[in-house]
C-alpha atoms as a PDB file:
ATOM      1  CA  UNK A   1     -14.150   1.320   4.909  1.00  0.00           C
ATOM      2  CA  UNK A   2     -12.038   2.078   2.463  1.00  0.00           C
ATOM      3  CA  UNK A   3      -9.634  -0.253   2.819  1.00  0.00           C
ATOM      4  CA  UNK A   4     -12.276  -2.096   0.430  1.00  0.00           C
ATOM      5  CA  UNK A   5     -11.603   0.231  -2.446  1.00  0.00           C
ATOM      6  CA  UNK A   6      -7.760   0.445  -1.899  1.00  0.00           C
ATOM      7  CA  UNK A   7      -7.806  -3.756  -2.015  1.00  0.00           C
ATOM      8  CA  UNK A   8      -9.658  -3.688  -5.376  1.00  0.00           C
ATOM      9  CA  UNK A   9      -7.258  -1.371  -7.273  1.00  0.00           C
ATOM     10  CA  UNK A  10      -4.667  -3.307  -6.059  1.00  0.00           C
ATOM     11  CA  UNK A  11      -6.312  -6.376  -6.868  1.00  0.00           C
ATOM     12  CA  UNK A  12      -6.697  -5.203 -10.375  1.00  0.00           C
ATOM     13  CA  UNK A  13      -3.284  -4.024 -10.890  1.00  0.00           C
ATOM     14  CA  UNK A  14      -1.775  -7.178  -9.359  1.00  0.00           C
ATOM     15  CA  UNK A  15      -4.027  -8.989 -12.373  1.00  0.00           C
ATOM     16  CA  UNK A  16      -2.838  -7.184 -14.896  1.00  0.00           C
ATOM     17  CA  UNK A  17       0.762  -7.822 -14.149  1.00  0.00           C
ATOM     18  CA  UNK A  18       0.437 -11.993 -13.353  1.00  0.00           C
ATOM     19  CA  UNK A  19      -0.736 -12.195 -17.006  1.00  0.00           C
ATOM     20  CA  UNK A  20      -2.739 -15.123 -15.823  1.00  0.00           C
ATOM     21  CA  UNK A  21      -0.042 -16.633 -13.318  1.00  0.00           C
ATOM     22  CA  UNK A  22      -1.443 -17.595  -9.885  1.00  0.00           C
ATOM     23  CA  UNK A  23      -0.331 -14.612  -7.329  1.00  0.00           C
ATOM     24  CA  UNK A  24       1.288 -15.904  -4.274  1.00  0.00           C
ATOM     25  CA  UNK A  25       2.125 -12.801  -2.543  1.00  0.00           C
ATOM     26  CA  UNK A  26       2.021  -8.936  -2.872  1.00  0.00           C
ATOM     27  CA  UNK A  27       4.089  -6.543  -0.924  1.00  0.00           C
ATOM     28  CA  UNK A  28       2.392  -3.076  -0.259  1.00  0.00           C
ATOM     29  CA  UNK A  29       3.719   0.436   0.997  1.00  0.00           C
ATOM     30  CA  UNK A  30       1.137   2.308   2.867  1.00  0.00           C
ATOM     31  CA  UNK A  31       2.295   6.343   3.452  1.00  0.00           C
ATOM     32  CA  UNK A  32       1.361   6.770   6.902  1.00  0.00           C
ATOM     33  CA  UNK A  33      -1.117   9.809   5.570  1.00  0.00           C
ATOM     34  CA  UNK A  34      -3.204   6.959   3.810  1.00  0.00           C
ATOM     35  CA  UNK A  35      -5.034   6.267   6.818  1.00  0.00           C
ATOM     36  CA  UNK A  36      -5.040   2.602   6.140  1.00  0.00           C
ATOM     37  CA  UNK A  37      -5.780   0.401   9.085  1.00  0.00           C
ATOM     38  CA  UNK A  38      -3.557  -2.775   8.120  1.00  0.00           C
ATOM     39  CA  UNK A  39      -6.008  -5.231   9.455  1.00  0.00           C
ATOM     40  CA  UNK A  40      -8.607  -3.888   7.702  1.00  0.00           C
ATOM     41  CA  UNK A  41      -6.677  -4.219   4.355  1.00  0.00           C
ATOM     42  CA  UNK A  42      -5.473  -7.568   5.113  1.00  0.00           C
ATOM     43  CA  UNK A  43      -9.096  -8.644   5.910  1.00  0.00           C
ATOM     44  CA  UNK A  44     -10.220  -6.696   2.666  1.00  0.00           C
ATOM     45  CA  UNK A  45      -7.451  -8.499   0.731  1.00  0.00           C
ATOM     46  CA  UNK A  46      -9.216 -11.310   1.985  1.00  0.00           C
ATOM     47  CA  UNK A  47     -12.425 -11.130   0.136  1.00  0.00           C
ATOM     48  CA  UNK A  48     -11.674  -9.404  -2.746  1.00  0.00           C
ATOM     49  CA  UNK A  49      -9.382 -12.172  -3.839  1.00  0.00           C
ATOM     50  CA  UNK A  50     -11.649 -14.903  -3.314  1.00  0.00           C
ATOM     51  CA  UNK A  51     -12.129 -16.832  -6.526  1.00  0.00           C
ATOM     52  CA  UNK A  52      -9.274 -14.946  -8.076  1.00  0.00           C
ATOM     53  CA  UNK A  53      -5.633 -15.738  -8.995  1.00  0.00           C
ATOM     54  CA  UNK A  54      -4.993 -14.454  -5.905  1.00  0.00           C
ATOM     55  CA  UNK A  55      -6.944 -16.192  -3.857  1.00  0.00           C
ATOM     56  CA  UNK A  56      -4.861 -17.267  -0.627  1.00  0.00           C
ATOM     57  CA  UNK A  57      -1.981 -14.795  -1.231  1.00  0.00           C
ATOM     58  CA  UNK A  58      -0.055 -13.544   1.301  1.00  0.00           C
ATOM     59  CA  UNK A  59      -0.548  -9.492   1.389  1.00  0.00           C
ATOM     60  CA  UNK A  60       2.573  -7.746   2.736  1.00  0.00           C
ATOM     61  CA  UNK A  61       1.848  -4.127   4.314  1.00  0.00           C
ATOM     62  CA  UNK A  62       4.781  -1.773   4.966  1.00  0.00           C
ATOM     63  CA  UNK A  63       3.865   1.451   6.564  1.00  0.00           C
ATOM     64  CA  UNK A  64       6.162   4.341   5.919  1.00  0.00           C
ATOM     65  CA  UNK A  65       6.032   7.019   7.847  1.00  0.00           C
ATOM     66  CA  UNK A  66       5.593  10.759   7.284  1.00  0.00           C
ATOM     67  CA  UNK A  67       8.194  12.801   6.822  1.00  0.00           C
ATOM     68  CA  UNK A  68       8.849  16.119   5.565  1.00  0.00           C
ATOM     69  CA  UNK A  69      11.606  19.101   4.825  1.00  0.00           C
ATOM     70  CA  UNK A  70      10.557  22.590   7.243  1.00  0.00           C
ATOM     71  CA  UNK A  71      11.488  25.742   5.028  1.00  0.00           C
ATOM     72  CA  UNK A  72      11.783  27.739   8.246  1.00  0.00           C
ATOM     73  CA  UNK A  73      14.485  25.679   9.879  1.00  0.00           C
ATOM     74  CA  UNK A  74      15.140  23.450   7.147  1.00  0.00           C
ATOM     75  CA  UNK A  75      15.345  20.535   9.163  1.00  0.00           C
ATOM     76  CA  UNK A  76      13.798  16.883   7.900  1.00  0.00           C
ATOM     77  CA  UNK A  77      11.986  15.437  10.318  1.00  0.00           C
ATOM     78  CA  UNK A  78       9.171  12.888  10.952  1.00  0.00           C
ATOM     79  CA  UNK A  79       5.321  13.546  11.136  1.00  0.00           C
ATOM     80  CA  UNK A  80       3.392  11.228  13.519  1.00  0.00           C
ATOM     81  CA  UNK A  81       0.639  13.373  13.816  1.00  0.00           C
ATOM     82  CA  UNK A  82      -1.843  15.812  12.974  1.00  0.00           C
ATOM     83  CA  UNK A  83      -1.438  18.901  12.383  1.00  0.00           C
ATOM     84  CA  UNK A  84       1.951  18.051  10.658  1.00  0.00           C
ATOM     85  CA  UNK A  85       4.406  20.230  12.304  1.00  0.00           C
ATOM     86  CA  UNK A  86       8.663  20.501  12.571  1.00  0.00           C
ATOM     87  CA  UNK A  87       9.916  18.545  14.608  1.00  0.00           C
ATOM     88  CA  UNK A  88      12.488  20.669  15.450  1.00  0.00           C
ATOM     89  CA  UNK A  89      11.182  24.346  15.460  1.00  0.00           C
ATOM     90  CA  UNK A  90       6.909  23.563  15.406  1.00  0.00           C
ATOM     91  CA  UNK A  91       6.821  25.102  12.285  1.00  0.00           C
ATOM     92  CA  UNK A  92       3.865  24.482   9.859  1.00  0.00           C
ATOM     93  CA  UNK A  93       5.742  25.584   6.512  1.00  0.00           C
ATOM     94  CA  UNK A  94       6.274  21.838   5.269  1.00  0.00           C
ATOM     95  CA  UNK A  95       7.205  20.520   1.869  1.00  0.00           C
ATOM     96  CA  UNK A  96       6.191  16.383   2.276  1.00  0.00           C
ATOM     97  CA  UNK A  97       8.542  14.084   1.335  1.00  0.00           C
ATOM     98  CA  UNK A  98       7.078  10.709   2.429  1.00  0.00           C
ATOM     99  CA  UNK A  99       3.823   9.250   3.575  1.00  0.00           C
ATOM    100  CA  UNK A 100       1.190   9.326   0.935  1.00  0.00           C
ATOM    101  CA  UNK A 101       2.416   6.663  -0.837  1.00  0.00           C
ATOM    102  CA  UNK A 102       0.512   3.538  -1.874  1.00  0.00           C
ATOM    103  CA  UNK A 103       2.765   1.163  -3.707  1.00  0.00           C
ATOM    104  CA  UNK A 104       2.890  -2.224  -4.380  1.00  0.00           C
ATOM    105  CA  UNK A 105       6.665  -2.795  -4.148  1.00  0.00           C
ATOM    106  CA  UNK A 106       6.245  -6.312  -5.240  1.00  0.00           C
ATOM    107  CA  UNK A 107       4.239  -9.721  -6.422  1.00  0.00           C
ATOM    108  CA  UNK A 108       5.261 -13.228  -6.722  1.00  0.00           C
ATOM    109  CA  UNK A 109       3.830 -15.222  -9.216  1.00  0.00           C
ATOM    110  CA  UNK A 110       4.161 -19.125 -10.193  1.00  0.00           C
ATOM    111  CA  UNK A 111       6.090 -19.320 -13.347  1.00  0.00           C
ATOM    112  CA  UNK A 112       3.072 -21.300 -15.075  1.00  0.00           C
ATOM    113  CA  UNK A 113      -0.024 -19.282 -16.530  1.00  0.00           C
ATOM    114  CA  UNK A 114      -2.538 -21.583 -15.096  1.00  0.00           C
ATOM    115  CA  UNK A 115      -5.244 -23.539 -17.646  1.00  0.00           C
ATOM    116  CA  UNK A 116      -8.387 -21.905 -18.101  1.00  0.00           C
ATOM    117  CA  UNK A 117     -11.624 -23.840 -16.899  1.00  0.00           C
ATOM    118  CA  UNK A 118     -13.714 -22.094 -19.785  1.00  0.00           C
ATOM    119  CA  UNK A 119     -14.710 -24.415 -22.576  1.00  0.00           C
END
C-alpha cells in the first residue's frame, strides 16, 4: 500500500509549511499515472495524522487525468488506459503532458501557532 508512503511525505510537507498552526484541510492532485486509490489515501491520511497538527483534517483528492501530445498525428488527447496510446490515430509515440503529478495545491491553517504542551 503505498498510499501509506505518499500520506507521510505529504504529511511532512504539510508540517513544514503550518509552522506549528493546526492544519484544517489539504487539497491534493493525484496524476492519474500515480496509481493512487483515493480511499486508500484518505484512510492513510487518516492514521498518519493522528496525534499531529493535522489530526482531523479534511484531505481533498483531485485526480487529473492523463493526457498527452502524439508526434505522429499531433493530436492531444486523453490516456485512460494502459498501454497509453492516441486517441486519435493509436499511435504509441507520446510526449506526456499530464498525469504524474502529485501536488498539494493547497492547506488551510488556523491563524494561531498553537501552545506547546512540552515543559
Amino acid at each position: 500500500m503505498h498510499e501509506l508512503s505518499i500520506a507521510d511525505a505529504v504529511l511532512q510537507t504539510v508540517e513544514r509549511h503550518a509552522a506549528g498552526r493546526r492544519v484544517t484541510a489539504v487539497e491534493l492532485e493525484v496524476g492519474h499515472l500515480r496509481q493512487v486509490v483515493p480511499s486508500a489515501l484518505s484512510f492513510a491520511w487518516e492514521l498518519i495524522t493522528a496525534g499531529t497538527l493535522a489530526e482531523g483534517s479534511e484531505l481533498e483528492i483531485r485526480e487529473v487525468p492523463a493526457a498527452g501530445f502524439c508526434r505522429s498525428c499531433e493530436a492531444e488527447t486523453e490516456l485512460p488506459d494502459l498501454p497509453l496510446r492516441c486517441g486519435r490515430c493509436g499511435g504509441f509515440d507520446l510526449e506526456l503532458l499530464r498525469g504524474e503529478e502529485l501536488l498539494i495545491d493547497s492547506l488551510e491553517v488556523e491563524e494561531e501557532q498553537l501552545v506547546s504542551s512540552k515543559a
